[in-house]
PDB file of N, CA and C in Angstrom:
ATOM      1  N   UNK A   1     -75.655  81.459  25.800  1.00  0.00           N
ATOM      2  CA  UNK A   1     -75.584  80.067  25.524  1.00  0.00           C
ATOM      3  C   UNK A   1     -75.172  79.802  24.078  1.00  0.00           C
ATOM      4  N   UNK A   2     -75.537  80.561  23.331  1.00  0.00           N
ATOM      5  CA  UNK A   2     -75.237  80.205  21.932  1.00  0.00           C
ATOM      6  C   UNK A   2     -73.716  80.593  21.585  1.00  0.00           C
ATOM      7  N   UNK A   3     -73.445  81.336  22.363  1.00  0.00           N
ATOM      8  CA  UNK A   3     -72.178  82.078  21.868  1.00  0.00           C
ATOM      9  C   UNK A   3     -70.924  80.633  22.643  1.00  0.00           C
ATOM     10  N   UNK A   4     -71.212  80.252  23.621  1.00  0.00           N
ATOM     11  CA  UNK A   4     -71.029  79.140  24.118  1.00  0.00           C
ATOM     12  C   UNK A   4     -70.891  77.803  22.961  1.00  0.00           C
ATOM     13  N   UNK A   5     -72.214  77.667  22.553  1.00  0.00           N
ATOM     14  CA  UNK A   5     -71.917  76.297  21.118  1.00  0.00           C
ATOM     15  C   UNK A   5     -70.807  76.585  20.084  1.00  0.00           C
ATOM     16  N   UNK A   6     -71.065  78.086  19.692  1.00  0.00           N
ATOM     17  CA  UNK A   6     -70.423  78.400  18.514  1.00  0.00           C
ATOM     18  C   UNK A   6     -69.021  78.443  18.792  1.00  0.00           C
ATOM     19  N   UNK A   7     -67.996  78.717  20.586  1.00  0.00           N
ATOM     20  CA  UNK A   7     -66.438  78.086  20.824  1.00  0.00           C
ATOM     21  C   UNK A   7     -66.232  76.708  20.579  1.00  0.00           C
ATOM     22  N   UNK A   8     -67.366  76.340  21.197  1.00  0.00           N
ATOM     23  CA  UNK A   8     -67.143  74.575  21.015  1.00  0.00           C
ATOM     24  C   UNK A   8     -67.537  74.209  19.461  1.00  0.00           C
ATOM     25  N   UNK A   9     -68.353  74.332  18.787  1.00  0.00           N
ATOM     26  CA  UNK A   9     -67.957  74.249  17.821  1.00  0.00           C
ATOM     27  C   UNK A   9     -67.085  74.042  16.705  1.00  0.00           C
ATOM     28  N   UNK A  10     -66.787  75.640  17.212  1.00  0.00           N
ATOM     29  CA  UNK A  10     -65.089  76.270  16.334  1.00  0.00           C
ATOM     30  C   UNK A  10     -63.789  75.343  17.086  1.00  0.00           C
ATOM     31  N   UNK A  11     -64.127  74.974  18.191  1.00  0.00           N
ATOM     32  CA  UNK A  11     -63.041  74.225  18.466  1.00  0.00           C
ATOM     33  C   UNK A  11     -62.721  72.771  18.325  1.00  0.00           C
ATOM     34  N   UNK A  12     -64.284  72.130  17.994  1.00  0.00           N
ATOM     35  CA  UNK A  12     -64.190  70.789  17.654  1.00  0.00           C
ATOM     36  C   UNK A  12     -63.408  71.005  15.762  1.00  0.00           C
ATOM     37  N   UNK A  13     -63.735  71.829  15.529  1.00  0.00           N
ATOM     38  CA  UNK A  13     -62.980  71.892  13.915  1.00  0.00           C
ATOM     39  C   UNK A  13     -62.168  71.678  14.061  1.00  0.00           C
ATOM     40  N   UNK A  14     -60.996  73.057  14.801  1.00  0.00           N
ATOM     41  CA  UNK A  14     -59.725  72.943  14.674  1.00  0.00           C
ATOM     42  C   UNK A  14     -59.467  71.899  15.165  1.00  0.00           C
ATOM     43  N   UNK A  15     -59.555  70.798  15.851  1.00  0.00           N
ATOM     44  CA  UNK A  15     -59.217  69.575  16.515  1.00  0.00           C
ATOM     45  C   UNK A  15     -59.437  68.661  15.269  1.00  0.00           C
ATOM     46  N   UNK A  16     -60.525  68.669  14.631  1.00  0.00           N
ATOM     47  CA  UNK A  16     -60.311  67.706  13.446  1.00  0.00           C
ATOM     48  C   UNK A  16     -59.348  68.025  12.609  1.00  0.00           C
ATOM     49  N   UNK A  17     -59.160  69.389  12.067  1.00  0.00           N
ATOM     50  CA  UNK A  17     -58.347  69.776  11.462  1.00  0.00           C
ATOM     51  C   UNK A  17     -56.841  69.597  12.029  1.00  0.00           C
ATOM     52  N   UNK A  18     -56.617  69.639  13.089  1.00  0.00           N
ATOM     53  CA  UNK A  18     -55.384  69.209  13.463  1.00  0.00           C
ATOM     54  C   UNK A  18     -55.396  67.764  13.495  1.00  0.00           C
ATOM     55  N   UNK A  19     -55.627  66.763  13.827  1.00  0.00           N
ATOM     56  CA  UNK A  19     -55.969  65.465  13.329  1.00  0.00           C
ATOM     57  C   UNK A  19     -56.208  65.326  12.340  1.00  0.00           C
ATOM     58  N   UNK A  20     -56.569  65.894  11.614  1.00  0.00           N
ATOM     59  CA  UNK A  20     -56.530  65.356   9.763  1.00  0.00           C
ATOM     60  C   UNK A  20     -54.978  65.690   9.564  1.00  0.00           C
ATOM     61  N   UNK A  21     -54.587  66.445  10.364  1.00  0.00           N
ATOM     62  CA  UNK A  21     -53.058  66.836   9.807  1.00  0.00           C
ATOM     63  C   UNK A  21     -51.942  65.709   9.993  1.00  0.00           C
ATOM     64  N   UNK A  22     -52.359  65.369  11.524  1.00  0.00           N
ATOM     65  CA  UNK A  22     -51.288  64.736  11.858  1.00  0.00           C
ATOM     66  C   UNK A  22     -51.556  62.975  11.339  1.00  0.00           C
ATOM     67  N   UNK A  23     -52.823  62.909  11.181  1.00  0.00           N
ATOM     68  CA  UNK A  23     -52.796  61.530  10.461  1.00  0.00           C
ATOM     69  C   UNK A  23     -52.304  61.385   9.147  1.00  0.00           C
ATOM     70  N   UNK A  24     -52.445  62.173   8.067  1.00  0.00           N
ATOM     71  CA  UNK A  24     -51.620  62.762   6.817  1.00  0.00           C
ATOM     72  C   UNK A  24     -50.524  62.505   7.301  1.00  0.00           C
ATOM     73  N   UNK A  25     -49.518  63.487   7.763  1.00  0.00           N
ATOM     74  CA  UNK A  25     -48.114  63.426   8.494  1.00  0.00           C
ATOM     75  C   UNK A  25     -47.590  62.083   8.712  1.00  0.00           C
ATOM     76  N   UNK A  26     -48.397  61.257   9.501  1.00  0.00           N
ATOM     77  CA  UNK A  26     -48.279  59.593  10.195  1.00  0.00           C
ATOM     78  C   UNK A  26     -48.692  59.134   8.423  1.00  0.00           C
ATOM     79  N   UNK A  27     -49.722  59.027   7.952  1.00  0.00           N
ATOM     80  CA  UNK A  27     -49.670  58.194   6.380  1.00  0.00           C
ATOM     81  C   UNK A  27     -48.339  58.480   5.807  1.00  0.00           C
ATOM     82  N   UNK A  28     -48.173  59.542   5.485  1.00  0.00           N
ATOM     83  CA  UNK A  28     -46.887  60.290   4.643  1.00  0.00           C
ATOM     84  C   UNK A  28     -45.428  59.602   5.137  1.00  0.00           C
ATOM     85  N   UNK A  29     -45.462  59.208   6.424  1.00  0.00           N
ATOM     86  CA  UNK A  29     -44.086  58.459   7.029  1.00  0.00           C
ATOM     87  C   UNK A  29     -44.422  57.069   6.992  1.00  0.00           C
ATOM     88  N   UNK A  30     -45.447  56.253   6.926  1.00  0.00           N
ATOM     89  CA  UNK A  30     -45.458  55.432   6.639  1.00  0.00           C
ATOM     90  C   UNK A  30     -45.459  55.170   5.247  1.00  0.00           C
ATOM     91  N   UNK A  31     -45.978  55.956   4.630  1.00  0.00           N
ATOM     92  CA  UNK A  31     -45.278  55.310   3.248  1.00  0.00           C
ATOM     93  C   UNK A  31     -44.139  55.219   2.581  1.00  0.00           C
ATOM     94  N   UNK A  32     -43.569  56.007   3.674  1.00  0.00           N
ATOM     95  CA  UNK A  32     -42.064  56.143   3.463  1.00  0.00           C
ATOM     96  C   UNK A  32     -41.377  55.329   3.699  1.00  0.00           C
ATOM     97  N   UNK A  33     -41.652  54.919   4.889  1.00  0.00           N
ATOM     98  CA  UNK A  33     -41.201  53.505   5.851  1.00  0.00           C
ATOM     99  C   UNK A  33     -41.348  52.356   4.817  1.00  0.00           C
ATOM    100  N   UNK A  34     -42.584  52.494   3.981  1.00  0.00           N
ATOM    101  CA  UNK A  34     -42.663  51.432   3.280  1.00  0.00           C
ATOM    102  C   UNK A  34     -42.244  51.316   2.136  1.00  0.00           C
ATOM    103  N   UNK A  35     -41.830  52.316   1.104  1.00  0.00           N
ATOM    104  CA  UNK A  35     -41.225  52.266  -0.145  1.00  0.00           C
ATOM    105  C   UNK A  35     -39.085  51.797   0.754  1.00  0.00           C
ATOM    106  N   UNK A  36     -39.095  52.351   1.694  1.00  0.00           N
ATOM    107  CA  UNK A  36     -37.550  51.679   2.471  1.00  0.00           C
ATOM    108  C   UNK A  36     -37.723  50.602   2.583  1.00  0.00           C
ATOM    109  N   UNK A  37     -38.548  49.956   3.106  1.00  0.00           N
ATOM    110  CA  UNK A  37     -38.660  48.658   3.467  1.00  0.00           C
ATOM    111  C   UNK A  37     -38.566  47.552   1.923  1.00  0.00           C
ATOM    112  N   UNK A  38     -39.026  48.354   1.004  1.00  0.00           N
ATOM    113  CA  UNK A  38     -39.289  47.720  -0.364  1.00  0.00           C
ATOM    114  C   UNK A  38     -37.890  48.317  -1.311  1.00  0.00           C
ATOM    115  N   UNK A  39     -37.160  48.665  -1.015  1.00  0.00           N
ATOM    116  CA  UNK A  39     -35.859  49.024  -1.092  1.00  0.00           C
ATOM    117  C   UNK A  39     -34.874  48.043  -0.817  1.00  0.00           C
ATOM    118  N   UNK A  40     -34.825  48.008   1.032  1.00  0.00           N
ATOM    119  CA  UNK A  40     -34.094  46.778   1.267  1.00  0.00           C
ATOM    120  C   UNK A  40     -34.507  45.960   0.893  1.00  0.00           C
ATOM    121  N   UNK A  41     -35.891  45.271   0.188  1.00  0.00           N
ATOM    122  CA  UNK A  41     -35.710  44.056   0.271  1.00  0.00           C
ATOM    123  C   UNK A  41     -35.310  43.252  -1.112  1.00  0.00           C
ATOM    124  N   UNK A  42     -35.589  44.763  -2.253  1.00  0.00           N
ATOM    125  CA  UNK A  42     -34.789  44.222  -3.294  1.00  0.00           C
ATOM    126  C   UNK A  42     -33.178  44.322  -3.113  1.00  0.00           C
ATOM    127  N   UNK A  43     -32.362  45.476  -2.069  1.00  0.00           N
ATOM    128  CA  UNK A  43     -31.041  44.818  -1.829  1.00  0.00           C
ATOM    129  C   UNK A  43     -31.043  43.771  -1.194  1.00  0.00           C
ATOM    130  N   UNK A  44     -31.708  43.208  -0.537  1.00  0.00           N
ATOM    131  CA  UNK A  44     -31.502  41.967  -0.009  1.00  0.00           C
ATOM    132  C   UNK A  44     -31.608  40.254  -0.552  1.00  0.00           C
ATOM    133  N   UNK A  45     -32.305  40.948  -1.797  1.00  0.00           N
ATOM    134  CA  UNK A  45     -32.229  39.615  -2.699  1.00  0.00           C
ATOM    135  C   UNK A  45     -31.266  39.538  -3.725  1.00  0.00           C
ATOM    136  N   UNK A  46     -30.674  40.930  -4.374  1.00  0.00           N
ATOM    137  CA  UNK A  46     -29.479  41.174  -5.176  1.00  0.00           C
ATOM    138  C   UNK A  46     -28.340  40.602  -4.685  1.00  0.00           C
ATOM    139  N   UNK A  47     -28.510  41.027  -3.106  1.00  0.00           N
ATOM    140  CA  UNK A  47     -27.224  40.498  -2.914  1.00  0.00           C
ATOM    141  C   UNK A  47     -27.025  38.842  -2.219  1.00  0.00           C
ATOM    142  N   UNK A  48     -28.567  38.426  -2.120  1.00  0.00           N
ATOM    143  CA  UNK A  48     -28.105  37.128  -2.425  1.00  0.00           C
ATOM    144  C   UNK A  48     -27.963  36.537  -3.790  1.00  0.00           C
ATOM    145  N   UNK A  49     -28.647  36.954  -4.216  1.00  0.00           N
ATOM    146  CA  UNK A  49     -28.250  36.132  -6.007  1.00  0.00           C
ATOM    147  C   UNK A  49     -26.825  36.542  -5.993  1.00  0.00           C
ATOM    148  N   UNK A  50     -25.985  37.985  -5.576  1.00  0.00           N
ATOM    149  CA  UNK A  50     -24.189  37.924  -6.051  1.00  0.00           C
ATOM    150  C   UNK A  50     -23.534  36.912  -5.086  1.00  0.00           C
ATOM    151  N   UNK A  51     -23.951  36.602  -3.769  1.00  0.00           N
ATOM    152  CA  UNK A  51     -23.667  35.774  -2.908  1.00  0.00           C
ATOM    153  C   UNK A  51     -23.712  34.033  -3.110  1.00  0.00           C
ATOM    154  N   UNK A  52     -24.702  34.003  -4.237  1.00  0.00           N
ATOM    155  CA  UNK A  52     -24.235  32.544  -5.111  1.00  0.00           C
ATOM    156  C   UNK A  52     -24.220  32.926  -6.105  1.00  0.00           C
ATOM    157  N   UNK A  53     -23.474  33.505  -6.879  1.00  0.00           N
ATOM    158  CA  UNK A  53     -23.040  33.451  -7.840  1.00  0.00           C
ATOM    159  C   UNK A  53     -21.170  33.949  -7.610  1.00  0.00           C
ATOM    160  N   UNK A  54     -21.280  34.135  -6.839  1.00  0.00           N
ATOM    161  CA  UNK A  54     -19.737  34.270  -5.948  1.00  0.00           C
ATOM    162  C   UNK A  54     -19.557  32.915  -5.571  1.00  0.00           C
ATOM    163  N   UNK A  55     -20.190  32.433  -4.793  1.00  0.00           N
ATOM    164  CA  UNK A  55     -20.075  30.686  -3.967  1.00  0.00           C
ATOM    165  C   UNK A  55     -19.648  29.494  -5.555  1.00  0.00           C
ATOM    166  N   UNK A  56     -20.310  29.950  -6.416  1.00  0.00           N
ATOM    167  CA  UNK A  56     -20.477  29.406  -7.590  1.00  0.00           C
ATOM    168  C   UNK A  56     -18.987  28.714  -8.242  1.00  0.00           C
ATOM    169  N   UNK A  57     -18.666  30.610  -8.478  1.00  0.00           N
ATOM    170  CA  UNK A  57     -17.484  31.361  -8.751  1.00  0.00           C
ATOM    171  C   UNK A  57     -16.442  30.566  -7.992  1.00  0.00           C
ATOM    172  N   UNK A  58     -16.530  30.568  -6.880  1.00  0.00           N
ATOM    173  CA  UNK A  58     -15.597  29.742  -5.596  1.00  0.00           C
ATOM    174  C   UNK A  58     -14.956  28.578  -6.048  1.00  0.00           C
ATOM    175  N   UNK A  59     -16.314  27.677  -6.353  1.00  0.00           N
ATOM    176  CA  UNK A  59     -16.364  26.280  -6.328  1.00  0.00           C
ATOM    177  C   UNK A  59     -15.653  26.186  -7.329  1.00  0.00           C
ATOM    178  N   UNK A  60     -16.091  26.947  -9.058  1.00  0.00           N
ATOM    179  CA  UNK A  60     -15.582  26.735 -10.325  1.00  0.00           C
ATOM    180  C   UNK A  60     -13.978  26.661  -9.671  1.00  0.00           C
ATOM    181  N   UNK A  61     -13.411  27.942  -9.245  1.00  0.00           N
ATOM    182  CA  UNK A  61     -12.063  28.304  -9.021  1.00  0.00           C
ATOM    183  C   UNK A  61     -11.483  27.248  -7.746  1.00  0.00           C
ATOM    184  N   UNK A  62     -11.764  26.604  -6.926  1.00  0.00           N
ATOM    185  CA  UNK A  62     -11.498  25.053  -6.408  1.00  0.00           C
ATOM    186  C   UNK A  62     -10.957  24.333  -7.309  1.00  0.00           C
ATOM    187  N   UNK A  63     -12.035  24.136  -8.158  1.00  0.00           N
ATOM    188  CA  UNK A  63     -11.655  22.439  -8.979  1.00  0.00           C
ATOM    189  C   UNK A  63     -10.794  23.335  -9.469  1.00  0.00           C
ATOM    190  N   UNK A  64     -11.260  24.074 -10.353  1.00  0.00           N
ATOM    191  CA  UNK A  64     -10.300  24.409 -11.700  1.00  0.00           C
ATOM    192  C   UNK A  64      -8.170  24.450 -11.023  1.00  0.00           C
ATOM    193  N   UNK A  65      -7.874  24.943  -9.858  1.00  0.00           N
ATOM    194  CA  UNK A  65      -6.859  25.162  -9.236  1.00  0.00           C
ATOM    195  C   UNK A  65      -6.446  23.829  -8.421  1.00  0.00           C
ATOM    196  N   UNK A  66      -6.840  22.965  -8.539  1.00  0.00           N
ATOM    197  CA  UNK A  66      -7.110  21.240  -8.236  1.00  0.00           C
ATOM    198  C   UNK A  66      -6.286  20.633  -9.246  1.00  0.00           C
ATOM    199  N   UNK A  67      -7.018  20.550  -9.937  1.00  0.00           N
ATOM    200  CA  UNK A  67      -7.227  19.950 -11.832  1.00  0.00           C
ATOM    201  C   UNK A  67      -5.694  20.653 -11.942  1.00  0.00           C
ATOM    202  N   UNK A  68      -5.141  21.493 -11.992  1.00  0.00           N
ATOM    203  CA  UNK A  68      -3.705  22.455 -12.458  1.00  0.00           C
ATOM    204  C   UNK A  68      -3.067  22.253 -11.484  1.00  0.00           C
ATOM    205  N   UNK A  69      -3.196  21.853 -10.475  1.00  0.00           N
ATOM    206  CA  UNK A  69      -1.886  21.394  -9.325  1.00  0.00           C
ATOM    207  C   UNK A  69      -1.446  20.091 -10.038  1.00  0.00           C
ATOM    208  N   UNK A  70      -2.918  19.063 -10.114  1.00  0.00           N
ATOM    209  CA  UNK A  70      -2.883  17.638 -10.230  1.00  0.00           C
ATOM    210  C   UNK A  70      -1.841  17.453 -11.512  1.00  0.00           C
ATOM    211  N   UNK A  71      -2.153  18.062 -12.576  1.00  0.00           N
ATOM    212  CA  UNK A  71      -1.598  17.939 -14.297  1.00  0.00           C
ATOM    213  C   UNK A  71      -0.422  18.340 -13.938  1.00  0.00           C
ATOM    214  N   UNK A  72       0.000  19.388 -13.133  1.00  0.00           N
ATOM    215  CA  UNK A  72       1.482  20.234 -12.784  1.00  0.00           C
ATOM    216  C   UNK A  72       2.128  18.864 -11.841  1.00  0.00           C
ATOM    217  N   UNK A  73       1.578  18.063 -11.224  1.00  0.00           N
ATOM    218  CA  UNK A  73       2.207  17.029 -10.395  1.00  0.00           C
ATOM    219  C   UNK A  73       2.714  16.296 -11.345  1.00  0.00           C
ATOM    220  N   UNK A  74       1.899  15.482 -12.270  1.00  0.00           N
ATOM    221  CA  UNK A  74       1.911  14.427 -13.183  1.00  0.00           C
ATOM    222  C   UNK A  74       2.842  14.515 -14.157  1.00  0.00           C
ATOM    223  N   UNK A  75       3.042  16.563 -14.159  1.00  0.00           N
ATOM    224  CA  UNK A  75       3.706  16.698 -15.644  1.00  0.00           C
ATOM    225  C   UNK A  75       5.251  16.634 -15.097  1.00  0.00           C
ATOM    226  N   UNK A  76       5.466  17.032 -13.731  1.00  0.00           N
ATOM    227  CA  UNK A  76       7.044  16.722 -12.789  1.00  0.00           C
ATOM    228  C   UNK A  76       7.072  15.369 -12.915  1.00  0.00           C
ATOM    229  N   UNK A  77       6.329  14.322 -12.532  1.00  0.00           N
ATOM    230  CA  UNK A  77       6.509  12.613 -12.185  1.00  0.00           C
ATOM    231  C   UNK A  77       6.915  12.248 -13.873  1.00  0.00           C
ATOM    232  N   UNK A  78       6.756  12.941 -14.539  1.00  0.00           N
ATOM    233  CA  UNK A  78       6.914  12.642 -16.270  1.00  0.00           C
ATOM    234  C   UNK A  78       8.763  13.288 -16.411  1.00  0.00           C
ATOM    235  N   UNK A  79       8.444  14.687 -16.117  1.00  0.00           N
ATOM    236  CA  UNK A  79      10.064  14.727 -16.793  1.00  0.00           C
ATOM    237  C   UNK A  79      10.897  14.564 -15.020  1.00  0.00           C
ATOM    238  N   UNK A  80      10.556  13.904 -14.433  1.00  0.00           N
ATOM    239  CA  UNK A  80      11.530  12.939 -13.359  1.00  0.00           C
ATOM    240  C   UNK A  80      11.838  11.644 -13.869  1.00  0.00           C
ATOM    241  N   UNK A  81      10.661  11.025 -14.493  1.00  0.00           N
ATOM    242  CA  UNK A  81      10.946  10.091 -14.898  1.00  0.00           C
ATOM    243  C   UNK A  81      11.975  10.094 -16.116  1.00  0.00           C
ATOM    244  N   UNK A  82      11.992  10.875 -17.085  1.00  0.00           N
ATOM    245  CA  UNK A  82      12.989  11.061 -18.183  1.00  0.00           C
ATOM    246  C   UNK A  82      14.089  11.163 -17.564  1.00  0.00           C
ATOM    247  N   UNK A  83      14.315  12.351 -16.701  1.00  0.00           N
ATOM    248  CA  UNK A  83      15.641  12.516 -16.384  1.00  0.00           C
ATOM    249  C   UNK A  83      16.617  11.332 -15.763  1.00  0.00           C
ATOM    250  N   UNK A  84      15.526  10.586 -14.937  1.00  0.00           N
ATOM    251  CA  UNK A  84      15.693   9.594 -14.207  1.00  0.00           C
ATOM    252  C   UNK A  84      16.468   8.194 -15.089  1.00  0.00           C
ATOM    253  N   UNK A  85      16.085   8.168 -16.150  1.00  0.00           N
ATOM    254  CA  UNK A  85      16.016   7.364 -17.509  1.00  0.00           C
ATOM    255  C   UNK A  85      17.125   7.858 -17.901  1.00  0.00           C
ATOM    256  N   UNK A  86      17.243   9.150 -18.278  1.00  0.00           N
ATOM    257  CA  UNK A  86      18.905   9.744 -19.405  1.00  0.00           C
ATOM    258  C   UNK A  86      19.900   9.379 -17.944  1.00  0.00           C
ATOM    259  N   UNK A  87      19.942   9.541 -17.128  1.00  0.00           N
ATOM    260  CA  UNK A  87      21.117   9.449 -16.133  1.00  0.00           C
ATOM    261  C   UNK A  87      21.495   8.078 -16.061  1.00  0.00           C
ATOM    262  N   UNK A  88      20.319   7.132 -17.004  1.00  0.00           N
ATOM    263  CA  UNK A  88      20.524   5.510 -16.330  1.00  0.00           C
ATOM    264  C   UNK A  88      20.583   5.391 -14.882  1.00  0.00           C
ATOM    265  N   UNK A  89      19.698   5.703 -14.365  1.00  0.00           N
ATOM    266  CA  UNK A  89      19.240   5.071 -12.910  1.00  0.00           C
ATOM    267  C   UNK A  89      18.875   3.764 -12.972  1.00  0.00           C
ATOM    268  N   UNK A  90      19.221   2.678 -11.635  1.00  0.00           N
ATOM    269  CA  UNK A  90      18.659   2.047 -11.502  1.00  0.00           C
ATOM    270  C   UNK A  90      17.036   1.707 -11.205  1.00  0.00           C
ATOM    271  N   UNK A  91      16.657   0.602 -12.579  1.00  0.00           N
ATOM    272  CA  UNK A  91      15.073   0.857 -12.216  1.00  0.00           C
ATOM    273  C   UNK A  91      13.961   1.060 -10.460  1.00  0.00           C
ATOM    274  N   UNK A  92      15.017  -0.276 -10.043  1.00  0.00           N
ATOM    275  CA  UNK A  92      14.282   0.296  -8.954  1.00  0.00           C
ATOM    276  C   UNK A  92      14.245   0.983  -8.031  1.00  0.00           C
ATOM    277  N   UNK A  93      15.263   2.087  -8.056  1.00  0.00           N
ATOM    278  CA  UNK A  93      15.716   3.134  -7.126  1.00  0.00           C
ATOM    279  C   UNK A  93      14.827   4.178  -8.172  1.00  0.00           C
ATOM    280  N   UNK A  94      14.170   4.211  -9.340  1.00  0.00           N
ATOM    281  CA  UNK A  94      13.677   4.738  -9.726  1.00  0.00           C
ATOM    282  C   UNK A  94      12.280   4.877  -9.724  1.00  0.00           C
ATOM    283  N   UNK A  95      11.675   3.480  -9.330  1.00  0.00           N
ATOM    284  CA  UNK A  95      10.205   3.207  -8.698  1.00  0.00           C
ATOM    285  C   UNK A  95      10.023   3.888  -7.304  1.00  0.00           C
ATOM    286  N   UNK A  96      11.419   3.819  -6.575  1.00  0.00           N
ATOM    287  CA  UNK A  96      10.633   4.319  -5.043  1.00  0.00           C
ATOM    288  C   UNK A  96      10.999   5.778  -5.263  1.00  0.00           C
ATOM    289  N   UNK A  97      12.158   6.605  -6.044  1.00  0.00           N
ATOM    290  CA  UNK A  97      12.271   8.030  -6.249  1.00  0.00           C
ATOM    291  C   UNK A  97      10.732   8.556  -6.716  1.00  0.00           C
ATOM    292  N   UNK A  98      10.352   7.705  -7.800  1.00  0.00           N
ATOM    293  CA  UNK A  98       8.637   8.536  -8.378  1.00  0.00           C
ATOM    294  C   UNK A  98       7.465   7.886  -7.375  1.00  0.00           C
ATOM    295  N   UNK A  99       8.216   7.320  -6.821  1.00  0.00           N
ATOM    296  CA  UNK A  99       6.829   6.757  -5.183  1.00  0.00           C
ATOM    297  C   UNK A  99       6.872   7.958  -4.205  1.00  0.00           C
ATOM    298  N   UNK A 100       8.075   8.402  -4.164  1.00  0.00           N
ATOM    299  CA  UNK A 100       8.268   9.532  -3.082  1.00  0.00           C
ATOM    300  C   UNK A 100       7.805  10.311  -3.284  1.00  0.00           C
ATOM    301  N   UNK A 101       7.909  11.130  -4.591  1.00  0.00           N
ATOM    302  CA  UNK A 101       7.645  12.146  -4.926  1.00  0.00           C
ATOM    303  C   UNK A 101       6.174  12.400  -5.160  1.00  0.00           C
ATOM    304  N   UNK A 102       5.498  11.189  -5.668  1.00  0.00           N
ATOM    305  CA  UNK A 102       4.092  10.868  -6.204  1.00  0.00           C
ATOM    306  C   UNK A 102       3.295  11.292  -4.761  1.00  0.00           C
ATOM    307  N   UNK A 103       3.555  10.753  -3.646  1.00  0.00           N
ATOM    308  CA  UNK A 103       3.275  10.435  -2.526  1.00  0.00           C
ATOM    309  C   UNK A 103       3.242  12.047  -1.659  1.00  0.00           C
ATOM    310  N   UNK A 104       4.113  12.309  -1.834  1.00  0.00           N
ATOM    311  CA  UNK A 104       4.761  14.123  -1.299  1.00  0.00           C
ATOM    312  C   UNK A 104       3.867  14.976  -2.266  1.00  0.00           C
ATOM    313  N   UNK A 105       3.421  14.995  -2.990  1.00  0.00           N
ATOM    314  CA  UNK A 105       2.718  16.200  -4.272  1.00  0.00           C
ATOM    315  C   UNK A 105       1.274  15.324  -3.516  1.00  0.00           C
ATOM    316  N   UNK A 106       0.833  14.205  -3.750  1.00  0.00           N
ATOM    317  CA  UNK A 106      -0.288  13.855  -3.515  1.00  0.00           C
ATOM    318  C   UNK A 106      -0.738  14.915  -1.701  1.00  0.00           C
ATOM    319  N   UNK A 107       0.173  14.292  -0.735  1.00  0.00           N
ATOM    320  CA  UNK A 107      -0.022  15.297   0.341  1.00  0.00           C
ATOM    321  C   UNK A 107      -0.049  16.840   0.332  1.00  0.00           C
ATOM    322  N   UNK A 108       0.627  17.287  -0.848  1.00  0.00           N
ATOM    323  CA  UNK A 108       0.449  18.775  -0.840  1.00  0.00           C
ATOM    324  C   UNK A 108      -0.753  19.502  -1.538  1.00  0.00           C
ATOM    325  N   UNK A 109      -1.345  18.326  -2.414  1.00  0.00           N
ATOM    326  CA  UNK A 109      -2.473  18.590  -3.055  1.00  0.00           C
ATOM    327  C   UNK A 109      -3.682  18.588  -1.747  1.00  0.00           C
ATOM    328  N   UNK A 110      -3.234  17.612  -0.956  1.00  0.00           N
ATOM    329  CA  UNK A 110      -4.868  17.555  -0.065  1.00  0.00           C
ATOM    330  C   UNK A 110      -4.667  18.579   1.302  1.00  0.00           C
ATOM    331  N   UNK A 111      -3.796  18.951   1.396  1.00  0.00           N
ATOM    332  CA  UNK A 111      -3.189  20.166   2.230  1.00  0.00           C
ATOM    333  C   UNK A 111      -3.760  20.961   2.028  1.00  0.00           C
ATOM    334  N   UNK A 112      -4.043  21.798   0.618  1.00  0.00           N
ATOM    335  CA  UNK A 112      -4.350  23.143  -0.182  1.00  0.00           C
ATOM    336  C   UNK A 112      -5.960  22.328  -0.057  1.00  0.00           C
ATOM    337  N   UNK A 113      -6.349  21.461  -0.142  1.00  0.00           N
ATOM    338  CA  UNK A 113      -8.012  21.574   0.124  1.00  0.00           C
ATOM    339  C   UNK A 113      -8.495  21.567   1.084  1.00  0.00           C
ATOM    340  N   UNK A 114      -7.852  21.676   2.277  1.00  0.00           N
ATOM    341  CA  UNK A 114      -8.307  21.937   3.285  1.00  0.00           C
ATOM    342  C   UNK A 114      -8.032  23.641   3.403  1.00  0.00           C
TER     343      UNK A 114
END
């Protein structure tokens, strides 16, 4: 009988001992799992902060390419108008020439913002 306790015994050990192992093993991957998880989630906020600061970037480069069409329109309706002037055009064939043109650049400006 005794020799009997002392297998069971010896065998309830190794059973803890193998369970102390494999719960170690299972901690050890979960903390792994969790320093990844704390990984992505600082890529996941980096790359939203570059994701507006790109959108940002966007918007600046909109207007700014707006603003330089608009001045590039204004600065043609200017030396049309000169040229328009040295040739002696009639004035008012010269009101509807810079109406046309005013009118045609205005549509190509709202074209490009869409």
């Amino acid at each position: 009988m005794l020799l009997f306790k002392r297998k069971q015994h010896a065998s309830k050990e190794v059973e803890e001992t193998v369970s102390q192992t494999a719960i170690e093993t299972i901690q050890q991957e979960n903390d792994d799992l969790l320093d990844k998880i704390e990984a992505l989630k600082l890529d996941v906020s980096e790359l939203t902060a570059e994701n507006q600061r790109l959108a940002e970037q966007l918007t600046r480069s909109k207007y700014q390419r707006s603003l330089i069409k608009t001045s590039m329109g204004l600065g043609v309706l200017v030396i049309s108008y000169g040229i328009l002037n040295l040739i002696n055009e009639d004035s008012r064939y010269t009101a509807i020439f810079l109406l046309i043109e005013a009118a045609f650049m205005f549509m190509m400006l709202r074209g490009d913002d869409k």
